[in-house]
C-alpha atoms as a PDB file:
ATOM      1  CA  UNK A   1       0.000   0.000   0.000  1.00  0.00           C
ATOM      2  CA  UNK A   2       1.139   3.335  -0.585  1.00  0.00           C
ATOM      3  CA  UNK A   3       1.049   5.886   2.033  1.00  0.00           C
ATOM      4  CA  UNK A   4       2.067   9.702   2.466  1.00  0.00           C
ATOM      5  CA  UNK A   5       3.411   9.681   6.112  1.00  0.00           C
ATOM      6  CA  UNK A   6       3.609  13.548   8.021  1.00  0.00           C
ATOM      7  CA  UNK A   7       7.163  14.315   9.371  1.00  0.00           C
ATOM      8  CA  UNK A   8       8.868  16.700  11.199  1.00  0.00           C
ATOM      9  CA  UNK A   9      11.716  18.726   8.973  1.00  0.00           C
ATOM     10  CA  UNK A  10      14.945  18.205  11.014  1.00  0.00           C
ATOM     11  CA  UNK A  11      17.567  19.822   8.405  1.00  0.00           C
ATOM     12  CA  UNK A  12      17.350  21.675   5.405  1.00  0.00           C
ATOM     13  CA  UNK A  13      20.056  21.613   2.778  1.00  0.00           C
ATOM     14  CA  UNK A  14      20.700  22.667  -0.646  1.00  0.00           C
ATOM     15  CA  UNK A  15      21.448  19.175  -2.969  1.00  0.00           C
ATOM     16  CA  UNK A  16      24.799  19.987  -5.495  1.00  0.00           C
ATOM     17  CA  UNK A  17      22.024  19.624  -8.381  1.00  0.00           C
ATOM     18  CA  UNK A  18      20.106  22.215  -7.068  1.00  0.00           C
ATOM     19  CA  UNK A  19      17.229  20.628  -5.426  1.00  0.00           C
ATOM     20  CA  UNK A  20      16.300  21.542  -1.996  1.00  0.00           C
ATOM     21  CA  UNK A  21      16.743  18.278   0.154  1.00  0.00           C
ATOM     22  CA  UNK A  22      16.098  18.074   3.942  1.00  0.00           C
ATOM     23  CA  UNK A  23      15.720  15.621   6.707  1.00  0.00           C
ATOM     24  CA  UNK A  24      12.417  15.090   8.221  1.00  0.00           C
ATOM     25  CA  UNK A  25      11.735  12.946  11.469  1.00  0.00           C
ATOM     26  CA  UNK A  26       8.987  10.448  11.435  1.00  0.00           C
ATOM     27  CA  UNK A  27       8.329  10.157  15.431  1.00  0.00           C
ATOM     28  CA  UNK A  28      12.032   9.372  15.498  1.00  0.00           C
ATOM     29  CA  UNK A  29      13.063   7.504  12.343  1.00  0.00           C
ATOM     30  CA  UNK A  30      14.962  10.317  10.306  1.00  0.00           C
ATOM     31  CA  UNK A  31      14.710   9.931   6.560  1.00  0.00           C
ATOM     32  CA  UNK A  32      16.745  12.187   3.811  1.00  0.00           C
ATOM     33  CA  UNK A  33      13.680  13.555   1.775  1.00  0.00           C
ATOM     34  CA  UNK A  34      13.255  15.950  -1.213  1.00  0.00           C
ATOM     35  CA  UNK A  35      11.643  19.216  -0.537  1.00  0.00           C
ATOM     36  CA  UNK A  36      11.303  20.724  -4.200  1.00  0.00           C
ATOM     37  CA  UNK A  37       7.824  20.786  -3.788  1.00  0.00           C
ATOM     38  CA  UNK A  38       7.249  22.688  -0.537  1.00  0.00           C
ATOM     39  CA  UNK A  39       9.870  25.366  -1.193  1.00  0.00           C
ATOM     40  CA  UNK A  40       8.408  27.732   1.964  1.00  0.00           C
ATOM     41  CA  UNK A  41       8.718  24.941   4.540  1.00  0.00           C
ATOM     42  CA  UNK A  42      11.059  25.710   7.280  1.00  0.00           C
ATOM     43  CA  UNK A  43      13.345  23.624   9.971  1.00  0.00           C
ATOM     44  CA  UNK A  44      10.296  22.209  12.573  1.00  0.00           C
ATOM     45  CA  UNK A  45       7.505  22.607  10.316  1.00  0.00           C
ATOM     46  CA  UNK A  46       5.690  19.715   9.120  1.00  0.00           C
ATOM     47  CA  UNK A  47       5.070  17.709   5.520  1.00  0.00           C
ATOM     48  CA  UNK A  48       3.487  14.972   4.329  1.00  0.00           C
ATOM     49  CA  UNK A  49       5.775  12.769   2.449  1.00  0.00           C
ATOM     50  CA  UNK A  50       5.197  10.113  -0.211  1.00  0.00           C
ATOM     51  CA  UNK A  51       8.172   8.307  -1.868  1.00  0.00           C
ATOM     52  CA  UNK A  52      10.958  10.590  -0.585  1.00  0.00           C
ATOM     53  CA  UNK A  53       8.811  13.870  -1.671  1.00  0.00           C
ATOM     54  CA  UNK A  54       7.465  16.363   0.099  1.00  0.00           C
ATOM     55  CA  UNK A  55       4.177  16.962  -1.162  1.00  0.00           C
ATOM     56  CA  UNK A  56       2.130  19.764   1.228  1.00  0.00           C
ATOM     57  CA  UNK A  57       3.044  21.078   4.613  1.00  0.00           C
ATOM     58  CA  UNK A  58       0.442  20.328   7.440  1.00  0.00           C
ATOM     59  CA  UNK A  59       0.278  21.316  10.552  1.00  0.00           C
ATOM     60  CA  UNK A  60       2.017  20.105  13.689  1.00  0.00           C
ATOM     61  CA  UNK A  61      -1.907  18.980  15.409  1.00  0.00           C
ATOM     62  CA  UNK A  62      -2.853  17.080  12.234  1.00  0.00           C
ATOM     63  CA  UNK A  63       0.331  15.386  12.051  1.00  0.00           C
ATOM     64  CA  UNK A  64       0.058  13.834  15.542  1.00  0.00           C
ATOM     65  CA  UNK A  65      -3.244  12.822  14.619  1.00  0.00           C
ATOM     66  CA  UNK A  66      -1.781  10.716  12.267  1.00  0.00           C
ATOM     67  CA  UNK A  67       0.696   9.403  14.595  1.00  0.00           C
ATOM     68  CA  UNK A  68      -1.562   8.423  16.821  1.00  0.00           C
ATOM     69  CA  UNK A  69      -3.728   6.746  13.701  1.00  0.00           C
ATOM     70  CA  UNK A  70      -0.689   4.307  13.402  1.00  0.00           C
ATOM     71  CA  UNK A  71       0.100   3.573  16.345  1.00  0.00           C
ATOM     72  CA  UNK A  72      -3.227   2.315  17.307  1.00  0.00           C
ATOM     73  CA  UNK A  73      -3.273   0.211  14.147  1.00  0.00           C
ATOM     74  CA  UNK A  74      -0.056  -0.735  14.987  1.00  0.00           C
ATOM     75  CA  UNK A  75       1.793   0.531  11.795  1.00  0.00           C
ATOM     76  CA  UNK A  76       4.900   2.685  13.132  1.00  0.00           C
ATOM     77  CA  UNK A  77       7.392  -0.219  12.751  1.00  0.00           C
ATOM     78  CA  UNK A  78       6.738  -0.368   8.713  1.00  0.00           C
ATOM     79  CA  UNK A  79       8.205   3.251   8.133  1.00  0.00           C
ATOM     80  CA  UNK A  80      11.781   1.533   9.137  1.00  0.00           C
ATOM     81  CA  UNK A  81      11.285  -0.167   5.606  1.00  0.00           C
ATOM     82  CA  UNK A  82       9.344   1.988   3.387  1.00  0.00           C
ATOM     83  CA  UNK A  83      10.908   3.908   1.051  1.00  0.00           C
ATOM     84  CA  UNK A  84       9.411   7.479   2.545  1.00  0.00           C
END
């Protein structure tokens, strides 16, 4: 199944190519994840991400909603092996 997952942007840094690249926290599993698509977004704010891509931000009170969402189904320990 695929699934945009909110994190928390940890780092933001500018990729040698030119694309801004950042990492984001997902309640403690940090990820390296592109942010060419929220541009504004700054160092605690929050995005959803879907294969390494930052797609929106949201904020902080939605994205604990959806923490809380997986951990009462139980579904934090697959974002150690998807490809966020």
């Amino acid at each position: 199944m695929c699934l945009a997952v909110p994190g928390k942007v940890i780092e933001i840094q500018e990729h040698p190519l030119g694309m801004t690249m950042g990492k984001v926290s997902f309640g403690g599993i940090t990820k390296e994840v592109c942010l060419a698509y929220t541009p504004d977004v700054q160092i605690g704010e929050y995005v959803i991400v879907h294969v390494g891509f930052a797609l929106n931000k949201i904020d902080e009170e939605e994205a604990n909603q959806v923490f809380e969402y997986l951990r009462q189904m139980e579904e934090l320990a697959e974002l150690e092996t998807l490809p966020i």
